[in-house]
N, C-alpha and C. Protein backbone atom coordinates (compact mmCIF):
# COMPACT_ATOMS: atom_id res chain seq x y z
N UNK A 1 0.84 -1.17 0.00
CA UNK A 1 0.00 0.00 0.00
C UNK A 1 0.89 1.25 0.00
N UNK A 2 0.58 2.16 -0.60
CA UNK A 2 1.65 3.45 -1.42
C UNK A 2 1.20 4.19 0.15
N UNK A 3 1.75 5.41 0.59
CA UNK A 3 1.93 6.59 1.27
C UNK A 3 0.62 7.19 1.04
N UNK A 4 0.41 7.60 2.08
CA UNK A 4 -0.38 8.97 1.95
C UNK A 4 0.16 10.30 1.03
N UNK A 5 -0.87 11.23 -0.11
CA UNK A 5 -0.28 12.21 -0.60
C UNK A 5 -0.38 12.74 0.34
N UNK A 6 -1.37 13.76 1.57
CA UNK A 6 -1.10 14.39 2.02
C UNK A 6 0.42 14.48 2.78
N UNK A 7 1.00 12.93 3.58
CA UNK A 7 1.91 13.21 4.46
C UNK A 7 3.48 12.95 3.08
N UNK A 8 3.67 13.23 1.72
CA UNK A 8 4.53 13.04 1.24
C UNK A 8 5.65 11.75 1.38
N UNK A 9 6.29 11.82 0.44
CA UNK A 9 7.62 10.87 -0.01
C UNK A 9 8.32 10.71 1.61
N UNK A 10 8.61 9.11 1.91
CA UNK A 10 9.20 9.37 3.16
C UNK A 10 11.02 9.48 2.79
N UNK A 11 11.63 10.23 3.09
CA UNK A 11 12.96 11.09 3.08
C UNK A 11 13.80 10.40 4.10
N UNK A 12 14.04 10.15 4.48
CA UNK A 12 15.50 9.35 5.97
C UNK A 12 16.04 11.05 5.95
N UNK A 13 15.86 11.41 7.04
CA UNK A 13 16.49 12.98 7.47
C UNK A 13 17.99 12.21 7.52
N UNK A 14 18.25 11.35 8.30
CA UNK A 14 20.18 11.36 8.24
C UNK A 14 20.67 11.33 6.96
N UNK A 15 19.68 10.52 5.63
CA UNK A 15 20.85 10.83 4.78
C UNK A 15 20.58 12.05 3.94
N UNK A 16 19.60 12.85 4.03
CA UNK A 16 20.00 14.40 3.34
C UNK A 16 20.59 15.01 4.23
N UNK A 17 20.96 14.93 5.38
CA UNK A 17 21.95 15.52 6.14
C UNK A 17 23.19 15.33 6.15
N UNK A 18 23.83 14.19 5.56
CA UNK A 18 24.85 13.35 5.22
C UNK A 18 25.20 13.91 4.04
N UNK A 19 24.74 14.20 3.08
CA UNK A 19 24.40 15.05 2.01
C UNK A 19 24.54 16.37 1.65
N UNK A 20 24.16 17.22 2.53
CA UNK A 20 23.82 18.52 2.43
C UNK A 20 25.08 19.06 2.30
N UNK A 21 24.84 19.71 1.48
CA UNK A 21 26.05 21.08 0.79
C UNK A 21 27.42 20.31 0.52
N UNK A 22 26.92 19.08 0.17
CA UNK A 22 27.99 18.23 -0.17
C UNK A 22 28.11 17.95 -1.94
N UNK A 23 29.01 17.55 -2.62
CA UNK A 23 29.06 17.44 -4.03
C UNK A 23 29.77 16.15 -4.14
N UNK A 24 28.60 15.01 -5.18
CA UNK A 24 28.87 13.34 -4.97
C UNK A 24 30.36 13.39 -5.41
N UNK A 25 31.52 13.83 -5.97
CA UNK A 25 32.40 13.40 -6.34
C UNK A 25 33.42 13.90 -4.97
N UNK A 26 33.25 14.86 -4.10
CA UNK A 26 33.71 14.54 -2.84
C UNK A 26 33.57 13.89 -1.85
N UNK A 27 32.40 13.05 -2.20
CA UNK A 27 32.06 11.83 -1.26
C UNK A 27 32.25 10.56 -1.58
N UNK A 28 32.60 9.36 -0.19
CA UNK A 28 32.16 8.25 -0.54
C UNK A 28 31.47 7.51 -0.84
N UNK A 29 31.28 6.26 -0.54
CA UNK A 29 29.78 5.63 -0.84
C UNK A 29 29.41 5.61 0.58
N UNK A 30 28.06 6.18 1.08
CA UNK A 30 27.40 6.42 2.35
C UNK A 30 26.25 4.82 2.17
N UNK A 31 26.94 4.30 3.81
CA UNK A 31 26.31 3.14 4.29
C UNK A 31 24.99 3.74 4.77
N UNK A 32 24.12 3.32 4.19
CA UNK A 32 22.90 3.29 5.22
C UNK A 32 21.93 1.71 5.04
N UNK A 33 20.96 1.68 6.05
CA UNK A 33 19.82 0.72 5.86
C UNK A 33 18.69 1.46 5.72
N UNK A 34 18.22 2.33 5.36
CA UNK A 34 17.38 2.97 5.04
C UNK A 34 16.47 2.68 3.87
N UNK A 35 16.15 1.28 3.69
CA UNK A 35 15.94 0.88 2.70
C UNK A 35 14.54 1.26 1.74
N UNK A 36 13.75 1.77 2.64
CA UNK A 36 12.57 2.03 2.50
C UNK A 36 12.58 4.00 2.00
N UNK A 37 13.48 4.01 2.14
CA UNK A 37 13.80 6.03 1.63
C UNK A 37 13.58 6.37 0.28
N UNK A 38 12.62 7.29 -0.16
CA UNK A 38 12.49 7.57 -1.62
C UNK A 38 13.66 8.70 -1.96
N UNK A 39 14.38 8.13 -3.58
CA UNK A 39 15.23 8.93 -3.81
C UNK A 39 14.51 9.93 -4.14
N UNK A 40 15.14 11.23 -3.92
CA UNK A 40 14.70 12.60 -4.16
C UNK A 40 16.10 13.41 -4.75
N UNK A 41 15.77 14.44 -5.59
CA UNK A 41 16.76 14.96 -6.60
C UNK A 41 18.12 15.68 -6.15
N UNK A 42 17.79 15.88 -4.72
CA UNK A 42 19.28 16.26 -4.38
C UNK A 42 20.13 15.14 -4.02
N UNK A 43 19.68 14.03 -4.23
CA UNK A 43 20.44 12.77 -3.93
C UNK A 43 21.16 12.12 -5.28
N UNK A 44 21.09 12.74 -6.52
CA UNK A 44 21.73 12.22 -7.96
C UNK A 44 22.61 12.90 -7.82
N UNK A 45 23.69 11.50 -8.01
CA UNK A 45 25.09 11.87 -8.33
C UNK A 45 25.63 10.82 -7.20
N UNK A 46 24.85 10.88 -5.97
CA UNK A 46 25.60 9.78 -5.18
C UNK A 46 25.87 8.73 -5.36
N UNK A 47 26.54 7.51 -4.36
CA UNK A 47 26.63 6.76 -4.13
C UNK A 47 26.14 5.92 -2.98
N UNK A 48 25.23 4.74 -2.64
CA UNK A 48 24.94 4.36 -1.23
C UNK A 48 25.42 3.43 -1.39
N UNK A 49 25.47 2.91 0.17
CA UNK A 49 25.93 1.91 0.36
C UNK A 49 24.46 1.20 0.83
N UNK A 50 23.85 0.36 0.42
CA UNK A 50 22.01 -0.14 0.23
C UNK A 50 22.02 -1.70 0.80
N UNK A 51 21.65 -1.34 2.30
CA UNK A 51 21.72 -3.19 3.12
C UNK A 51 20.81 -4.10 2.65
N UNK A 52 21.47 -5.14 2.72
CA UNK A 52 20.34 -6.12 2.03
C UNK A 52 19.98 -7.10 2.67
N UNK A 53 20.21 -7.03 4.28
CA UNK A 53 20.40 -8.16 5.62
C UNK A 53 21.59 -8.76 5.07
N UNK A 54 22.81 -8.37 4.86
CA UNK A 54 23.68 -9.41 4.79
C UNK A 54 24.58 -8.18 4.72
N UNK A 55 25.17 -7.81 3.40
CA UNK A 55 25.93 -6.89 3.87
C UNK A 55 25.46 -4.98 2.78
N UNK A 56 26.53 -4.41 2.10
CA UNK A 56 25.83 -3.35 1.83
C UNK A 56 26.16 -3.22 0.07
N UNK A 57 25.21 -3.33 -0.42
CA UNK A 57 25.41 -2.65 -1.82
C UNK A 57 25.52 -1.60 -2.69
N UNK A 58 26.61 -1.70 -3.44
CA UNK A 58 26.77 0.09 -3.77
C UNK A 58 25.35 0.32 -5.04
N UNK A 59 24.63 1.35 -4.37
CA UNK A 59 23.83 2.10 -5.71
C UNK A 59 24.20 3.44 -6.04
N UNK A 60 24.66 3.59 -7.34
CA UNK A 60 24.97 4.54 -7.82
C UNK A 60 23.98 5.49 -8.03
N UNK A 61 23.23 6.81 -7.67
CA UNK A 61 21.85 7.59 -8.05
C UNK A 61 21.89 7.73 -9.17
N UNK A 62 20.93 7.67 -10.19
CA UNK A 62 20.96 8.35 -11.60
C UNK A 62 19.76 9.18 -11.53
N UNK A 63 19.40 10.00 -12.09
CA UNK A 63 18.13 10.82 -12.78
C UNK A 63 16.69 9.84 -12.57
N UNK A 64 16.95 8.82 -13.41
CA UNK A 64 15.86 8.06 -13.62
C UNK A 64 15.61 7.32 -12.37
N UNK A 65 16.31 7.35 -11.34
CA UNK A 65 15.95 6.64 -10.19
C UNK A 65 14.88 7.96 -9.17
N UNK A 66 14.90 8.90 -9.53
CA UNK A 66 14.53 10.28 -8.27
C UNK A 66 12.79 9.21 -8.43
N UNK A 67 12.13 9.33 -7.51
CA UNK A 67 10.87 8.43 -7.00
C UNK A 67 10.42 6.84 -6.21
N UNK A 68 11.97 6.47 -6.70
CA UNK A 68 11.88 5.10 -6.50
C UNK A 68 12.53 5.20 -5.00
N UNK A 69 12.31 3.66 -4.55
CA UNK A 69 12.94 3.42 -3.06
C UNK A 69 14.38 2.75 -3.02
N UNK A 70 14.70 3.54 -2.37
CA UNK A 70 16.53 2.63 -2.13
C UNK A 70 16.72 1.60 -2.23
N UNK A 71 15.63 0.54 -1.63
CA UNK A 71 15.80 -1.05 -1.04
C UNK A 71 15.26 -1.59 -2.69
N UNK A 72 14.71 -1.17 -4.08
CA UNK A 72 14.64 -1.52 -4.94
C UNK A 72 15.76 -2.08 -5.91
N UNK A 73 16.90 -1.18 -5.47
CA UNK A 73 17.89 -1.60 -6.22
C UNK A 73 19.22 -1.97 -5.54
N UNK A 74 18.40 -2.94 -4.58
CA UNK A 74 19.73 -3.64 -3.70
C UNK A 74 18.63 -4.97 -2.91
N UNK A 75 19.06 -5.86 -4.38
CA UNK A 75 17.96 -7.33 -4.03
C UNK A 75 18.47 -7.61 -2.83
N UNK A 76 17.36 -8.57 -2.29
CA UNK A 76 17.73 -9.21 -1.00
C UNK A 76 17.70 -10.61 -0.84
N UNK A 77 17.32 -11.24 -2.22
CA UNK A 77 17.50 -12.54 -2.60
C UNK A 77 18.42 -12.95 -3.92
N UNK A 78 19.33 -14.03 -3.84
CA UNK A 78 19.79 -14.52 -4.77
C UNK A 78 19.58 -15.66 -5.19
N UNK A 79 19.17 -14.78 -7.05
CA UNK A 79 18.62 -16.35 -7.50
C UNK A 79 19.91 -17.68 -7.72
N UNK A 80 19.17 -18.47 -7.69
CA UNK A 80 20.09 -19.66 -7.72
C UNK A 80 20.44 -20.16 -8.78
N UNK A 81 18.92 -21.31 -8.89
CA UNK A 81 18.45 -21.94 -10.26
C UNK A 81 17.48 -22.77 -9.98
N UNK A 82 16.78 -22.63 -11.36
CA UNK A 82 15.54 -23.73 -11.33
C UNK A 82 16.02 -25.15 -10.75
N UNK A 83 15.34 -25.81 -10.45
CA UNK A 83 15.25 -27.26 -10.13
C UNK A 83 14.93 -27.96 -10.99
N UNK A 84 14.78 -29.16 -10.96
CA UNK A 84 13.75 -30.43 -11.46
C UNK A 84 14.63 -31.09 -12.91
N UNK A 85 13.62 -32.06 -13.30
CA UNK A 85 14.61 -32.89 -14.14
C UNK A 85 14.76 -32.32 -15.62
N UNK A 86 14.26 -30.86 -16.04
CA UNK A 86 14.54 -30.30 -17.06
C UNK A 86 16.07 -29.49 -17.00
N UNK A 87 16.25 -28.96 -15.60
CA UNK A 87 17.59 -28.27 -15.24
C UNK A 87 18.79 -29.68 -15.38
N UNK A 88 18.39 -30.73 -14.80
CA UNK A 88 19.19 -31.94 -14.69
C UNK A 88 19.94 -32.46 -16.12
N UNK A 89 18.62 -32.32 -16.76
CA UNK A 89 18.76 -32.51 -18.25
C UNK A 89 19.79 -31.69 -19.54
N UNK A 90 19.48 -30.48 -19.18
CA UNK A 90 20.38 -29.27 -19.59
C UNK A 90 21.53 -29.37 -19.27
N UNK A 91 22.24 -29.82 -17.60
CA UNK A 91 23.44 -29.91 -17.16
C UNK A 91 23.81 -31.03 -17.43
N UNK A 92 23.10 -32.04 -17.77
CA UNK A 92 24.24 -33.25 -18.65
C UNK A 92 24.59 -33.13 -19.82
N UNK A 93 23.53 -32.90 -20.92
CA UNK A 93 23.89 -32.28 -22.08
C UNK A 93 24.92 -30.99 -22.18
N UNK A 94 25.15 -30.03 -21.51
CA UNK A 94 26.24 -29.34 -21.31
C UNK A 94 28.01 -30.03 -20.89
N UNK A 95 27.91 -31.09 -19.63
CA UNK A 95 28.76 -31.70 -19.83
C UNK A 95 29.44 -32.71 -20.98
N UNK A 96 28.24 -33.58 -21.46
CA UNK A 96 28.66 -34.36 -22.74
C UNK A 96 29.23 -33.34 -23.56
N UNK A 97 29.07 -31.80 -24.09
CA UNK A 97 29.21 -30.97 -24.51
C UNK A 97 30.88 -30.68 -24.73
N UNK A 98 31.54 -30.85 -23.07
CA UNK A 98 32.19 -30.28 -22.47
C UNK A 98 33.38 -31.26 -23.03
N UNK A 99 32.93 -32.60 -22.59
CA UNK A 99 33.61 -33.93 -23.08
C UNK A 99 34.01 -34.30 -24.38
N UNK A 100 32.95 -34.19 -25.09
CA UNK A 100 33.52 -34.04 -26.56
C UNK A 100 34.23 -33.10 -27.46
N UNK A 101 34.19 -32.17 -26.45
CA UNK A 101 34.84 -30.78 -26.86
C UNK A 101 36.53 -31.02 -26.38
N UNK A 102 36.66 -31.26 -25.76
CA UNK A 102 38.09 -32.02 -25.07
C UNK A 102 38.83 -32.60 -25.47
N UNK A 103 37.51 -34.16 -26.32
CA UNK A 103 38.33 -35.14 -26.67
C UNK A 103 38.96 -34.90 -28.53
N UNK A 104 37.71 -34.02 -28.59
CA UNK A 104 38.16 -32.86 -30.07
C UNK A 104 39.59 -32.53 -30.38
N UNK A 105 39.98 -31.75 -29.23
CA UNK A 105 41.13 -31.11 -28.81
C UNK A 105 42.24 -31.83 -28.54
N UNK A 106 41.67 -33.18 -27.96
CA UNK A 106 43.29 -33.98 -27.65
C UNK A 106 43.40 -34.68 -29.22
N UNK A 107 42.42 -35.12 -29.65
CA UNK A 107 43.14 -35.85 -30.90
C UNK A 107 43.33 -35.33 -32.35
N UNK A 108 43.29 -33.85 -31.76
CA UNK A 108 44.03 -32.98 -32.95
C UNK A 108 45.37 -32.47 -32.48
């Protein structure tokens, strides 16, 4: 469920304060967990550091990010891979792949 318009975009006061009268190429990448913070336009150009329960990911601000939320572009799951006997299938045929490709190579 989105925000109220009346009460506006929620902002994390520490990091426009972290920020303020600052210029991104004199700064580092700023750690926060603030994951839930909408970027807003004095924040392009930075760098965060964006927690993901594990540790912190760098997001670079661009233009096209000013609306969106911090925690969008710092997943908090990693995909793995499908399962089941179609993935099984694919990874043997890749090895036979691998094998004949080898034995190519030795008897040339």
């Amino acid at each position: 469920m989105s925000r109220s318009l009346y009460k506006g975009p929620y902002v994390d006061e520490g990091l426009l304060k972290k920020i303020a009268g600052k210029k991104p190429e004199d700064m580092d990448t700023i750690k926060t967990w603030a994951r839930g913070s909408v970027i807003s336009p004095e924040m392009v150009g930075f760098a965060f550091g964006v927690h993901n329960g594990r540790d912190h990911i760098e997001v670079r601000v661009a233009e096209e990010m000013v609306g969106h939320k911090l925690g969008e572009f710092s997943p908090t799951k990693k995909f793995w891979r499908h399962g089941g006997k179609m993935q099984k299938d694919l990874d043997q045929k890749k090895k036979e792949a691998e094998i004949s490709a080898a034995k190519a190579a030795k008897s040339v």
